[in-house]
C-alpha atoms as a PDB file:
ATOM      1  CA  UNK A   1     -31.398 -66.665  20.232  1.00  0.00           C
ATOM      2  CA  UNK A   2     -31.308 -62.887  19.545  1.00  0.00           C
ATOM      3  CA  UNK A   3     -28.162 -60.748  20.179  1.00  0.00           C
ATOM      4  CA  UNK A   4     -27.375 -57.669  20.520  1.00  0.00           C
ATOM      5  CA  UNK A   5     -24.386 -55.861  19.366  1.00  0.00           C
ATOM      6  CA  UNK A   6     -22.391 -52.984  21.360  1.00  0.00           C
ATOM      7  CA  UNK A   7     -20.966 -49.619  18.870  1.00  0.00           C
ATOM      8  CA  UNK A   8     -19.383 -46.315  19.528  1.00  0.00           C
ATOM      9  CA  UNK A   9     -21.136 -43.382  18.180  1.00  0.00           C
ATOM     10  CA  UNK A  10     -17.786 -42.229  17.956  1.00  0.00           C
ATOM     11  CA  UNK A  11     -16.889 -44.537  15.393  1.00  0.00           C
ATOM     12  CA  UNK A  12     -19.304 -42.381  12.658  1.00  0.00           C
ATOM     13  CA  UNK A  13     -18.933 -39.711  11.212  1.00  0.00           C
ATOM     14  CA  UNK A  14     -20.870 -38.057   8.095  1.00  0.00           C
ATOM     15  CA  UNK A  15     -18.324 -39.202   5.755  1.00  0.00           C
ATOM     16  CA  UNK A  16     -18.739 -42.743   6.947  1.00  0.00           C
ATOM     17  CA  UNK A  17     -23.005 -42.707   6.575  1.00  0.00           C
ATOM     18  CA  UNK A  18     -22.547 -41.447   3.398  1.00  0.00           C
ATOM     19  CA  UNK A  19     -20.242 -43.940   2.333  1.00  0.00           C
ATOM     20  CA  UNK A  20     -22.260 -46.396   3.416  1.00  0.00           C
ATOM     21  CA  UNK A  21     -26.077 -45.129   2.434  1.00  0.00           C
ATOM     22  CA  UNK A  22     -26.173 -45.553  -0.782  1.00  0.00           C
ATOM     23  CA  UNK A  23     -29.335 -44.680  -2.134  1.00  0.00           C
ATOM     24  CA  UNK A  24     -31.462 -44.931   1.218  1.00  0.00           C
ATOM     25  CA  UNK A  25     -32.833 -41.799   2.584  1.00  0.00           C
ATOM     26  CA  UNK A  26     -32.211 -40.884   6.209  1.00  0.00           C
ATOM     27  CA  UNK A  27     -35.132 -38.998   7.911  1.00  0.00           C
ATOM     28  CA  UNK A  28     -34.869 -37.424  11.810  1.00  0.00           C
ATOM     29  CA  UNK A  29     -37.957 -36.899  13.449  1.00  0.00           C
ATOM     30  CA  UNK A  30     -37.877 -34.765  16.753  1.00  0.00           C
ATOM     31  CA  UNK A  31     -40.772 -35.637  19.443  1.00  0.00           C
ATOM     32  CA  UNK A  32     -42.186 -32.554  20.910  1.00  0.00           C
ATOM     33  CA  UNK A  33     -45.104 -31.192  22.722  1.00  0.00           C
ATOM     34  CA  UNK A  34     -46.777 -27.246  22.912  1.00  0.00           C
ATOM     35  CA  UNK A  35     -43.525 -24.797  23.635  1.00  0.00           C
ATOM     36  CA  UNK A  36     -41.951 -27.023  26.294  1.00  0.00           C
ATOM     37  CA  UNK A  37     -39.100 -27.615  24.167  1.00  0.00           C
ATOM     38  CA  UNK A  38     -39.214 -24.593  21.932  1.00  0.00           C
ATOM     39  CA  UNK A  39     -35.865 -22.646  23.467  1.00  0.00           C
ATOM     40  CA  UNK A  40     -34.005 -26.224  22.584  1.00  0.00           C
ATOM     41  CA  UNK A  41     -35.578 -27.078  19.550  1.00  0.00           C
ATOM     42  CA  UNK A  42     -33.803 -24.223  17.148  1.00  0.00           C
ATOM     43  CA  UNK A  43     -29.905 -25.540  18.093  1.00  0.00           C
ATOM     44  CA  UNK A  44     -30.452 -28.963  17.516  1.00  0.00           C
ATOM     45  CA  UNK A  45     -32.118 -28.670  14.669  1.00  0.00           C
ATOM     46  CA  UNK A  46     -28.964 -26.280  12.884  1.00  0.00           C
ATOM     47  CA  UNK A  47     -26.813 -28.969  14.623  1.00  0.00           C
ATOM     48  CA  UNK A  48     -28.385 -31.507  12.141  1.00  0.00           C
ATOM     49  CA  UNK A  49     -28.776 -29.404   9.397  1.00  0.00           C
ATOM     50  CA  UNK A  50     -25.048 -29.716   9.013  1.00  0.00           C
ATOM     51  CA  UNK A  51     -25.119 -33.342   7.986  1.00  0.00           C
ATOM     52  CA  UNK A  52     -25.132 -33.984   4.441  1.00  0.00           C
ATOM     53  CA  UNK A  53     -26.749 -37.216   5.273  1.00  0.00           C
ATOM     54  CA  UNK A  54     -29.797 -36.193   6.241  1.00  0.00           C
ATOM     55  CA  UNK A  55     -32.414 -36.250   3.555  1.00  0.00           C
ATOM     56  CA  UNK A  56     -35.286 -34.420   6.010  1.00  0.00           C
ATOM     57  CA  UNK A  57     -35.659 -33.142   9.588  1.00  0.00           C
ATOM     58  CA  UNK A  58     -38.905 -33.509  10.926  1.00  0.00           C
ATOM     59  CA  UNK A  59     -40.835 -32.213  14.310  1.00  0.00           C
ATOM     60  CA  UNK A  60     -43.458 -34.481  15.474  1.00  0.00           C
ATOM     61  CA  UNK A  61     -45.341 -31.963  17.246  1.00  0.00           C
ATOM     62  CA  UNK A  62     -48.554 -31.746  19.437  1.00  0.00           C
ATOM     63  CA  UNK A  63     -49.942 -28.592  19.621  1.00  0.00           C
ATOM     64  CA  UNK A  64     -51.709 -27.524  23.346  1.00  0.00           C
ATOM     65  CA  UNK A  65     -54.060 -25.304  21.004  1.00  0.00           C
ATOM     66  CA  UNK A  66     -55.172 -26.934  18.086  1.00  0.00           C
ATOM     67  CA  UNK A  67     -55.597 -24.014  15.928  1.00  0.00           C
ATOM     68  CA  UNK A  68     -52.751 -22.478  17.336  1.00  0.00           C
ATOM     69  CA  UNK A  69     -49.226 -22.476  15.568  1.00  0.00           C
ATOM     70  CA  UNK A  70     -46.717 -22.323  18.470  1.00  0.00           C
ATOM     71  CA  UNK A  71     -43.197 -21.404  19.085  1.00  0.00           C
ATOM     72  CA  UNK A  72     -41.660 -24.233  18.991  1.00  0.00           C
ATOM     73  CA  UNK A  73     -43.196 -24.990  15.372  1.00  0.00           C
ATOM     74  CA  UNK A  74     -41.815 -21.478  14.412  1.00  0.00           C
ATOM     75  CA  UNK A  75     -38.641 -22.162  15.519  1.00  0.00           C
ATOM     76  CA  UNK A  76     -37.968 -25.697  13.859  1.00  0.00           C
ATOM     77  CA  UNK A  77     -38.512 -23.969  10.457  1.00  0.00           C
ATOM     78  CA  UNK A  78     -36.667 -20.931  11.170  1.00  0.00           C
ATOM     79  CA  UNK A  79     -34.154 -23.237  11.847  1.00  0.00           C
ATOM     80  CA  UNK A  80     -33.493 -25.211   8.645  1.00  0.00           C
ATOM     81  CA  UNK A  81     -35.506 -25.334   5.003  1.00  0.00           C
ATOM     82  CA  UNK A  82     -34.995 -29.246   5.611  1.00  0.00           C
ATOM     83  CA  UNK A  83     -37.399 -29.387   8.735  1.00  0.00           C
ATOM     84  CA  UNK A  84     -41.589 -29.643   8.371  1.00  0.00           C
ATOM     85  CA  UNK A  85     -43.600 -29.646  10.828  1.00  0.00           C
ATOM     86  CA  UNK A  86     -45.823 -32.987  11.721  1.00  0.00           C
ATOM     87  CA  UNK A  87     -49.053 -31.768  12.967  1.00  0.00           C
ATOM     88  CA  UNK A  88     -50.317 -34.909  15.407  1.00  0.00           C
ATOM     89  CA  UNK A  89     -53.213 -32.953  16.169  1.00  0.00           C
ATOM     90  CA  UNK A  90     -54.437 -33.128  12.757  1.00  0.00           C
ATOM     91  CA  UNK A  91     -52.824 -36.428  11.655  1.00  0.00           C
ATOM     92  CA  UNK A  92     -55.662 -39.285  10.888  1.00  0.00           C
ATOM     93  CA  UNK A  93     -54.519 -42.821  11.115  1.00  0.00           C
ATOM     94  CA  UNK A  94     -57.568 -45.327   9.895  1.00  0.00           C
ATOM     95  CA  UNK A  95     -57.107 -47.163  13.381  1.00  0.00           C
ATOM     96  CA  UNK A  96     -56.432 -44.888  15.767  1.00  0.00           C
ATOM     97  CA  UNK A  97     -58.854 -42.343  17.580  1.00  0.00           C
ATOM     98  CA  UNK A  98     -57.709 -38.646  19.434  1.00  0.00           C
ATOM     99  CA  UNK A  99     -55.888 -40.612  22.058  1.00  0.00           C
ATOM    100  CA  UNK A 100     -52.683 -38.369  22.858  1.00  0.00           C
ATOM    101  CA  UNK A 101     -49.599 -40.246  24.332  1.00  0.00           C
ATOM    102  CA  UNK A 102     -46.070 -40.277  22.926  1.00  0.00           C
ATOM    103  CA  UNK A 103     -46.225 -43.597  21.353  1.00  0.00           C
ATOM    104  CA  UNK A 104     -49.624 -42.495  19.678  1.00  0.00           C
ATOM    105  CA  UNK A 105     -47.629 -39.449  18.255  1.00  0.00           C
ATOM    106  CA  UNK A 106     -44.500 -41.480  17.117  1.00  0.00           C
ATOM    107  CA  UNK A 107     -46.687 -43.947  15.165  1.00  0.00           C
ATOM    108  CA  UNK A 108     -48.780 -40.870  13.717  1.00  0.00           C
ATOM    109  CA  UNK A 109     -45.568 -39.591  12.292  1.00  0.00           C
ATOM    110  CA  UNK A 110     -44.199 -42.898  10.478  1.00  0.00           C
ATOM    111  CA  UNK A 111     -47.708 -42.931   8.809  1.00  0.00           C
ATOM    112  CA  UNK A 112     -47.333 -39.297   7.723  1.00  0.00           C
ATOM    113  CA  UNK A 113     -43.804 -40.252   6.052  1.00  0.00           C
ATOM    114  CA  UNK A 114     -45.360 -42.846   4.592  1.00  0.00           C
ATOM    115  CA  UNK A 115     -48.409 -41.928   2.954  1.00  0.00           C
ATOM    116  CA  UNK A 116     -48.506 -38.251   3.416  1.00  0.00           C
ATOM    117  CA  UNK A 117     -44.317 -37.788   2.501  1.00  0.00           C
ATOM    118  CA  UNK A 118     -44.199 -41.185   0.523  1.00  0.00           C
ATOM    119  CA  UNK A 119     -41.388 -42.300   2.056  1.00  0.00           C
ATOM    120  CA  UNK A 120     -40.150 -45.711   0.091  1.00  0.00           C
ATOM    121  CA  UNK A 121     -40.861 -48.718   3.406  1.00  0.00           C
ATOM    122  CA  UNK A 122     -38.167 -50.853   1.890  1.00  0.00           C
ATOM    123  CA  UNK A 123     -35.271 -48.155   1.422  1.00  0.00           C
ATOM    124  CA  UNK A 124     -35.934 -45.513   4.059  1.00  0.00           C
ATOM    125  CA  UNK A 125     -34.065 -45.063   8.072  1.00  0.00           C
ATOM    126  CA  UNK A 126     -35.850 -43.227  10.513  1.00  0.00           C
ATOM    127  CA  UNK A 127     -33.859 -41.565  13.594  1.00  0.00           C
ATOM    128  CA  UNK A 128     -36.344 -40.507  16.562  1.00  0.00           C
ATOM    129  CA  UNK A 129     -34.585 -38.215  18.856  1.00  0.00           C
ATOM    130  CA  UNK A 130     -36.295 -36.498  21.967  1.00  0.00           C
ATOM    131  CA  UNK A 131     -36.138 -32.597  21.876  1.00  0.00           C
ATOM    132  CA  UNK A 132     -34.773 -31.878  25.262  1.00  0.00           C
ATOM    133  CA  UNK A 133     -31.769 -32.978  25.999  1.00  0.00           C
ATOM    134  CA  UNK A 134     -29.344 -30.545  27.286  1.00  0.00           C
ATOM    135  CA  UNK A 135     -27.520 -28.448  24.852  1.00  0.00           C
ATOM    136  CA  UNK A 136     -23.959 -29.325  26.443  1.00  0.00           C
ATOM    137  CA  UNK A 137     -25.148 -32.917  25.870  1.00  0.00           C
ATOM    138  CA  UNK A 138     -26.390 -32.477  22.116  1.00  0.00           C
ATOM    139  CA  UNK A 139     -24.455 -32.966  19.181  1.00  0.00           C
ATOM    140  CA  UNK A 140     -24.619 -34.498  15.578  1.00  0.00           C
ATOM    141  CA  UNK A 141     -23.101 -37.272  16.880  1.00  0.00           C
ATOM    142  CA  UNK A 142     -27.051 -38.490  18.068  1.00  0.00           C
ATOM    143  CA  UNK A 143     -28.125 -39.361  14.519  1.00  0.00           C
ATOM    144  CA  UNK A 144     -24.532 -40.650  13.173  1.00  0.00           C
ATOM    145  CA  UNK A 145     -24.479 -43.474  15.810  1.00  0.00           C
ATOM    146  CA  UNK A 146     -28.001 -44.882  15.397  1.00  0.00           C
ATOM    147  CA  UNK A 147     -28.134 -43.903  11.641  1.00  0.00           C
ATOM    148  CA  UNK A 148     -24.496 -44.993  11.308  1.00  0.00           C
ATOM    149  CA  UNK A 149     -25.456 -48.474  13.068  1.00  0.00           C
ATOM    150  CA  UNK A 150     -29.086 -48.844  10.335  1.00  0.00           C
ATOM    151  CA  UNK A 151     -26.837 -48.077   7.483  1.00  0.00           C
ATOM    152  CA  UNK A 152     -24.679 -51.021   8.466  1.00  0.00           C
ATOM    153  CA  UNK A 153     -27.534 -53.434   8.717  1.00  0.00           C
ATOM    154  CA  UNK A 154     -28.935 -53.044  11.876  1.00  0.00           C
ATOM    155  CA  UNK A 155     -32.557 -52.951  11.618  1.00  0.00           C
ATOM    156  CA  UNK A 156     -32.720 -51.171  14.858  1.00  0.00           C
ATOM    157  CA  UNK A 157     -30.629 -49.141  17.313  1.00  0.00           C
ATOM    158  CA  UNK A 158     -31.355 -47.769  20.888  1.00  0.00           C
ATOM    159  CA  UNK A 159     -29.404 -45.705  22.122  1.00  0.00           C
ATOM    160  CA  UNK A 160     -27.412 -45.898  25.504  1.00  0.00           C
ATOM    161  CA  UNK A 161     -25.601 -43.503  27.800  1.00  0.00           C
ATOM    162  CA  UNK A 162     -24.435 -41.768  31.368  1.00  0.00           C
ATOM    163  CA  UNK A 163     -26.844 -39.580  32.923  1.00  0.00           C
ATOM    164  CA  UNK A 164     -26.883 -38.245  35.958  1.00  0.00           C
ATOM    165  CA  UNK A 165     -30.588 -39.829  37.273  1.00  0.00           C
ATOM    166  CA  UNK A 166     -32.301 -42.527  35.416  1.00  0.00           C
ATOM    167  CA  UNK A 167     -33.974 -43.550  38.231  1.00  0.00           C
ATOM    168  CA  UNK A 168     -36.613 -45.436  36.241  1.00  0.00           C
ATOM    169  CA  UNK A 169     -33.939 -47.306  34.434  1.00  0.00           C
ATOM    170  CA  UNK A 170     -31.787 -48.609  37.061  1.00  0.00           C
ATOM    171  CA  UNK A 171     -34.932 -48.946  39.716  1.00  0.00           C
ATOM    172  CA  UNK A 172     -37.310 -50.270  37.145  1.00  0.00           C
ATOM    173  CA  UNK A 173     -36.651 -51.704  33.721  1.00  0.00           C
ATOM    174  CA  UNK A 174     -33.547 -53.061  34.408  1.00  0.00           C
ATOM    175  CA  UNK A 175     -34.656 -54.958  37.734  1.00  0.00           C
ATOM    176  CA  UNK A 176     -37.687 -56.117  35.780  1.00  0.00           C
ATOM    177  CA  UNK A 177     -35.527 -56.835  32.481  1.00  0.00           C
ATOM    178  CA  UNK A 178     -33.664 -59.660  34.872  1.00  0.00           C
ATOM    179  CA  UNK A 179     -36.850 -60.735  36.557  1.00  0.00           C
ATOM    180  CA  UNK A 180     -38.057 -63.333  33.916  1.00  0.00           C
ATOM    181  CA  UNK A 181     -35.239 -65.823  32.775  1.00  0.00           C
ATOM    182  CA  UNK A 182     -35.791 -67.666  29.880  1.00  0.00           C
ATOM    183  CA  UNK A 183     -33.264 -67.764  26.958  1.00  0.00           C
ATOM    184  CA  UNK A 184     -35.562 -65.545  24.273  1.00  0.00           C
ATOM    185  CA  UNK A 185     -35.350 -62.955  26.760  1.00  0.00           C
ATOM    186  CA  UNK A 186     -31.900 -62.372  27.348  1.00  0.00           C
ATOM    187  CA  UNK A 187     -30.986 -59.592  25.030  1.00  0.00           C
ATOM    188  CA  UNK A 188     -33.677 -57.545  27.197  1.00  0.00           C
ATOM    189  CA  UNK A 189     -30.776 -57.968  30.454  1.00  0.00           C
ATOM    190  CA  UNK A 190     -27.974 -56.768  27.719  1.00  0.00           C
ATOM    191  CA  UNK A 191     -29.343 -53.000  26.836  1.00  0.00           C
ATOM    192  CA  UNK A 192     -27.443 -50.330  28.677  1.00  0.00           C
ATOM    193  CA  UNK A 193     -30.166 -47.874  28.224  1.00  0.00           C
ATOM    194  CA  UNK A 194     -33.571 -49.827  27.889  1.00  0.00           C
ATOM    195  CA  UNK A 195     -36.164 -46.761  27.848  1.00  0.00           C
ATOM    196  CA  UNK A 196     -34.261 -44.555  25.658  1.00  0.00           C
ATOM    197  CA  UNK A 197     -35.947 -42.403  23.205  1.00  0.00           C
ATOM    198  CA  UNK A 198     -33.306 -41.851  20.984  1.00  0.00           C
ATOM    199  CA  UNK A 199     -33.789 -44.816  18.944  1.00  0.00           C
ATOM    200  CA  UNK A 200     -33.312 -45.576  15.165  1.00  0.00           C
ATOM    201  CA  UNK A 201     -34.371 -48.241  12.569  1.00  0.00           C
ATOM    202  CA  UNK A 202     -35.150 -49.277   9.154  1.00  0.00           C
ATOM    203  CA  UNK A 203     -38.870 -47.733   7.907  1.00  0.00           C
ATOM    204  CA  UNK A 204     -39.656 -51.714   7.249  1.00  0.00           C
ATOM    205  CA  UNK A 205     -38.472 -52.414  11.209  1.00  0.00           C
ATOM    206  CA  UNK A 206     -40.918 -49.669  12.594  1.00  0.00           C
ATOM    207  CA  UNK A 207     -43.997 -50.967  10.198  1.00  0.00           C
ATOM    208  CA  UNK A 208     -43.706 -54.282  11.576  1.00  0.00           C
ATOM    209  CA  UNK A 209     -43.896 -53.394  15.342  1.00  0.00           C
ATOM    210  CA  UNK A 210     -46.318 -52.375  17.860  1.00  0.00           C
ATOM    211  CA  UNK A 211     -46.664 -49.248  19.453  1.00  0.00           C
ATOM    212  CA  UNK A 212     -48.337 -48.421  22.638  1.00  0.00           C
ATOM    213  CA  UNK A 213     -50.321 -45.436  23.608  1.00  0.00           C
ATOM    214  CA  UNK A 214     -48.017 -43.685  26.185  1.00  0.00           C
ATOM    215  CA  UNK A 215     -44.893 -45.129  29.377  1.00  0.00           C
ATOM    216  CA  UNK A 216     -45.127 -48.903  27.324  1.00  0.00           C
ATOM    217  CA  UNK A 217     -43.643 -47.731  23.909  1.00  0.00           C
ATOM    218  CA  UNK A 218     -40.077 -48.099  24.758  1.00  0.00           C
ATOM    219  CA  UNK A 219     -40.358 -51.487  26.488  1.00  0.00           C
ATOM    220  CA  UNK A 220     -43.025 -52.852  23.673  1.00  0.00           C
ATOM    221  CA  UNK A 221     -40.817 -52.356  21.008  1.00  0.00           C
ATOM    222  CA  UNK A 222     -37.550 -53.710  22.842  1.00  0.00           C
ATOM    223  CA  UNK A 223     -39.759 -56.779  23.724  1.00  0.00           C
ATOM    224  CA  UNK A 224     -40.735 -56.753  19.817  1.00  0.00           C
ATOM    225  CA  UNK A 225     -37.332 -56.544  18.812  1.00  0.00           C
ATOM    226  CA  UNK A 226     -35.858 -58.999  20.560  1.00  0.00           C
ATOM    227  CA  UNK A 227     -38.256 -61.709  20.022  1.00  0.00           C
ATOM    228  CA  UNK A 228     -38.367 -61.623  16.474  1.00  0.00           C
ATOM    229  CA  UNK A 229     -35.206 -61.812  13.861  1.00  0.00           C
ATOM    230  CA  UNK A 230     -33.781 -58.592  13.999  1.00  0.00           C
ATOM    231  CA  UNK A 231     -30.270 -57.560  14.118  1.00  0.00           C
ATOM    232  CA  UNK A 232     -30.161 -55.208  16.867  1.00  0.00           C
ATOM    233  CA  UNK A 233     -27.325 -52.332  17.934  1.00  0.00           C
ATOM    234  CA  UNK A 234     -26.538 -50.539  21.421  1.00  0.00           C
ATOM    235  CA  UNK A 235     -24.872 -47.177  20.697  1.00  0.00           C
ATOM    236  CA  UNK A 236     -23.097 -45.299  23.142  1.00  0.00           C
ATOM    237  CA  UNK A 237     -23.363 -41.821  22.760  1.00  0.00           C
ATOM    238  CA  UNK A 238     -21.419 -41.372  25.873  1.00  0.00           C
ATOM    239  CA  UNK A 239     -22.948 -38.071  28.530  1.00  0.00           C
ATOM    240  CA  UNK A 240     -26.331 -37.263  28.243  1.00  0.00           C
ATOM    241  CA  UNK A 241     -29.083 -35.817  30.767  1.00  0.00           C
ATOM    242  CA  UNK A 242     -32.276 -33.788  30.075  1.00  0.00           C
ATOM    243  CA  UNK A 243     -35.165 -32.463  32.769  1.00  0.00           C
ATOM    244  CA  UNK A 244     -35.861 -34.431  35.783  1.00  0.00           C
ATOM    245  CA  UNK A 245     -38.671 -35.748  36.469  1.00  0.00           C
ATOM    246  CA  UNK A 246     -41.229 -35.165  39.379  1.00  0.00           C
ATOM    247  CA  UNK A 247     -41.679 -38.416  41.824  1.00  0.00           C
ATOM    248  CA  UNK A 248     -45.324 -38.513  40.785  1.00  0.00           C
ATOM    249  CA  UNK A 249     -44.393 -38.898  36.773  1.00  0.00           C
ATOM    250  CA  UNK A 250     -41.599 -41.414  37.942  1.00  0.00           C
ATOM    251  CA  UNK A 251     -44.390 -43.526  39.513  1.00  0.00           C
ATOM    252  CA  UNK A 252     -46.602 -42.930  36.694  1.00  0.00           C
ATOM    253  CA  UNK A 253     -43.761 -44.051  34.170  1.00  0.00           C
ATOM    254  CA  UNK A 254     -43.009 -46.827  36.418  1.00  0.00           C
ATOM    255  CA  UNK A 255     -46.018 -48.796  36.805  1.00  0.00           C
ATOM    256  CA  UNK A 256     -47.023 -48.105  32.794  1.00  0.00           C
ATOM    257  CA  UNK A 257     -43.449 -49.760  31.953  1.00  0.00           C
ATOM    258  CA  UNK A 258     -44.487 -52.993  34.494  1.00  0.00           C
ATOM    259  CA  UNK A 259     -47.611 -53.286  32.849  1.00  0.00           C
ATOM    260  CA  UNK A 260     -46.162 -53.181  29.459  1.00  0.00           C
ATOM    261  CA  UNK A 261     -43.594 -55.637  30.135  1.00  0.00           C
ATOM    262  CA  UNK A 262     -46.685 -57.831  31.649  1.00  0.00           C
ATOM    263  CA  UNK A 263     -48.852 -58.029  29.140  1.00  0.00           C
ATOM    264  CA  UNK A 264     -46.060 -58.422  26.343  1.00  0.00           C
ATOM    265  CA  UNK A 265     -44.936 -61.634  28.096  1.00  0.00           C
ATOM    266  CA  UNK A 266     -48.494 -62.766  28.694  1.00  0.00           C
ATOM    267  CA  UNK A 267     -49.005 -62.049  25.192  1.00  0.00           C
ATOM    268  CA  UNK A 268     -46.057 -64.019  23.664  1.00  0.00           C
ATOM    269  CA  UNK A 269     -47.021 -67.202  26.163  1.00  0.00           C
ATOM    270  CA  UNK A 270     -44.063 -66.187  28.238  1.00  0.00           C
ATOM    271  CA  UNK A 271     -45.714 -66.077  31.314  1.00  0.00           C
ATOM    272  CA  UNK A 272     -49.757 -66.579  32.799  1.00  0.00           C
ATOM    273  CA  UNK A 273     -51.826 -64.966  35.401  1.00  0.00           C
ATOM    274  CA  UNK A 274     -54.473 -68.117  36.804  1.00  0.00           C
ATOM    275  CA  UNK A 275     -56.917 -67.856  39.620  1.00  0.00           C
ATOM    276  CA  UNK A 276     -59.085 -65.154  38.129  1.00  0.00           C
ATOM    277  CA  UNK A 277     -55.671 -62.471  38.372  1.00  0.00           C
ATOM    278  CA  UNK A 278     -55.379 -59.998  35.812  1.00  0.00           C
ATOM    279  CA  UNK A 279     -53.229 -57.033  34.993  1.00  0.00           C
ATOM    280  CA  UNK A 280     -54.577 -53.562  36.095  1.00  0.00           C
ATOM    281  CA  UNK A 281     -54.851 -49.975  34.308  1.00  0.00           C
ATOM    282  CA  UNK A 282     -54.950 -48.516  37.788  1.00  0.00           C
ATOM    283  CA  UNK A 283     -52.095 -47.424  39.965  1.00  0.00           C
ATOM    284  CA  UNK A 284     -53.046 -46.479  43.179  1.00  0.00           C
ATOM    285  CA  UNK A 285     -51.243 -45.700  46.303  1.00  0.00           C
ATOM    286  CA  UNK A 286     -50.622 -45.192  50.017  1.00  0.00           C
ATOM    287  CA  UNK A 287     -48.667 -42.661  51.443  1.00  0.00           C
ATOM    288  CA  UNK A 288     -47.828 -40.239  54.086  1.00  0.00           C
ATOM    289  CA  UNK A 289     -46.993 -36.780  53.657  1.00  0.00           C
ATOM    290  CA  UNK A 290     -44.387 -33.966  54.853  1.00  0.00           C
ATOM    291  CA  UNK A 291     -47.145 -33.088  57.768  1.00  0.00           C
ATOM    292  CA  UNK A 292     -47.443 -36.657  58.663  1.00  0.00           C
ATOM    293  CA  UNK A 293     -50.940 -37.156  57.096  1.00  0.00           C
ATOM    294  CA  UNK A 294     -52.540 -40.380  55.695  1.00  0.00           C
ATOM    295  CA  UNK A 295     -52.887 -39.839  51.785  1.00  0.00           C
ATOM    296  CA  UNK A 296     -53.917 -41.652  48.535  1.00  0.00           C
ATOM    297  CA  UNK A 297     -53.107 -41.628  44.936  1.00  0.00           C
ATOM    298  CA  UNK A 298     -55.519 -43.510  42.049  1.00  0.00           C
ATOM    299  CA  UNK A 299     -55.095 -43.066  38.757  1.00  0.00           C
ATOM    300  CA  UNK A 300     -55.714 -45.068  35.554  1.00  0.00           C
ATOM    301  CA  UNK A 301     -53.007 -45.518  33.130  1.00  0.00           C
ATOM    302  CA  UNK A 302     -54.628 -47.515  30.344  1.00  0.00           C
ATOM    303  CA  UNK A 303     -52.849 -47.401  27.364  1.00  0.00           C
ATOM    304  CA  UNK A 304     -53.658 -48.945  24.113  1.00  0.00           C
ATOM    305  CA  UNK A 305     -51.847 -51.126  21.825  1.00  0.00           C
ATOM    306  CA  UNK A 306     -51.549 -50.717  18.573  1.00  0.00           C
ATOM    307  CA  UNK A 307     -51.280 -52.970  15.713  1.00  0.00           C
ATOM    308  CA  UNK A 308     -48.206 -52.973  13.382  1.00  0.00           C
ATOM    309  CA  UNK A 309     -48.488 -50.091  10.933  1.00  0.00           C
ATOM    310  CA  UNK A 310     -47.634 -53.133   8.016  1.00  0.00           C
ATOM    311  CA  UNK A 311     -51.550 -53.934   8.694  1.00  0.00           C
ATOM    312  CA  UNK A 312     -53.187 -50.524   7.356  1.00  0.00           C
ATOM    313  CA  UNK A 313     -50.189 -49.286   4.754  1.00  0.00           C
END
């Protein structure tokens, strides 16, 4: 069975992951979207820029205009001669269409670094970190954990943490985590932080699993990692907290996670829906409001799945 291992992001510093890189790059790619995040983009990225074991800072960005350079694109090269901007927008990946999502965008960056910035598969780490944490929160500290953690031989680290909400985490994915018992599945029970975005792993780790669209990517590539050989790390990078979200995007983020998780297990043979049941794209609700009205919510939260990036590079 699968294991996963608990570090201290305290116990790296840049001296260590250079002592211990070799000759491996180490590439940090920042996830952002139009100018939500451009006032907190500039300080993290000079935060970073004062690691000498960083080979490349990167902003996987979406632009709101197309044809538009934005602020926060501005700002992450103002900010360091290391960072370049990843265009999503404009990225095209043989197998995927337009579809927008955060997974979508995370996937269209790996296959920039590796055909567009010819980033070497077999020698390469890859630190995602989500642009907007607080800046009380933020330090360098981030990428020497999870890169520190790769450069030991972990082929993939998740971050973990104290924040002040993480309602989806302790209501959700952890509840659901313990849900299922089977022996395969245990390591999902043991992460402290499940749907973290800060996350890190080898270039060859992220080829070889799948990402979905949008809410599933965390919790397909924890199910991923878990059932397959990987050696896997849980770094605590101790406080943490970024902008809270509304309860509509909480229920939106929770039922996409459920679903996720569903279909993964179905997938692996895990579990099996009979008597003509099947997994929904549709969340809908019931409700009464703050004036006492009857109300309804429907949306549909389909999200695809992609294959692993090892099939088209």
């Amino acid at each position: 069975m699968n294991s996963i291992d608990y570090l201290e992001a305290t116990d790296f510093n840049d001296e260590d992951v250079m002592n211990i890189k070799g000759n491996k790059k180490l590439y940090v790619i920042f996830s952002t979207i139009g100018e939500r995040e451009a006032g907190l983009i500039y300080q993290k990225i000079r935060i970073i820029d004062t690691l000498q074991c960083v080979d490349g800072i990167f902003l996987s960005h979406r632009r709101v205009d197309d044809d538009k350079e934005e602020l926060t694109e501005q700002n992450a090269k103002e900010a360091s001669s290391k960072a370049k901007v990843i265009l999503c927008n404009a990225i095209d990946v043989p197998d995927m269409g337009l579809e927008k999502g955060k997974g979508a965008d995370m996937r269209r960056a790996l296959y920039y670094l590796i055909t567009g910035y010819k980033a070497d598969i077999n020698n390469t780490v890859v630190v995602f970190l989500d642009a907007d944490v607080l800046p009380q929160y933020f330090g360098n500290h981030f990428v020497l954990g999870l890169a520190g953690a790769v450069m030991q031989g972990y082929d993939f680290a998740k971050a973990s943490f104290w924040r002040e909400m993480g309602r989806v985490k302790k209501y959700v994915a952890q509840p659901l985590f313990s849900a299922i018992v089977h022996g395969n599945l245990e390591p999902l029970r043991k992460f402290a932080y499940p749907l973290s975005g800060e996350v890190a792993g080898t270039l060859s780790f992220f080829t070889k699993v799948s990402f979905w669209q949008m809410y599933g990517v965390e919790t397909g590539i924890n199910i991923d990692a878990v059932l397959s050989n990987y050696k896997i790390a849980d770094v605590n990078l101790g406080l943490y907290d970024h902008e809270h979200h509304g309860d509509l995007n909480i229920q939106k983020m929770s039922f996409g996670i459920i679903r996720t998780f569903l279909l993964q297990l179905i997938e692996y043979g895990y579990i099996e829906l009979k008597n003509g049941a099947e997994i929904s794209d549709v969340f809908k609700a019931q409700y009464i409001d703050e004036h006492g009205k009857r109300q309804s919510i429907e949306f549909n939260l389909s999200e695809k799945k992609y294959f692993p990036l090892c099939t088209i590079v």
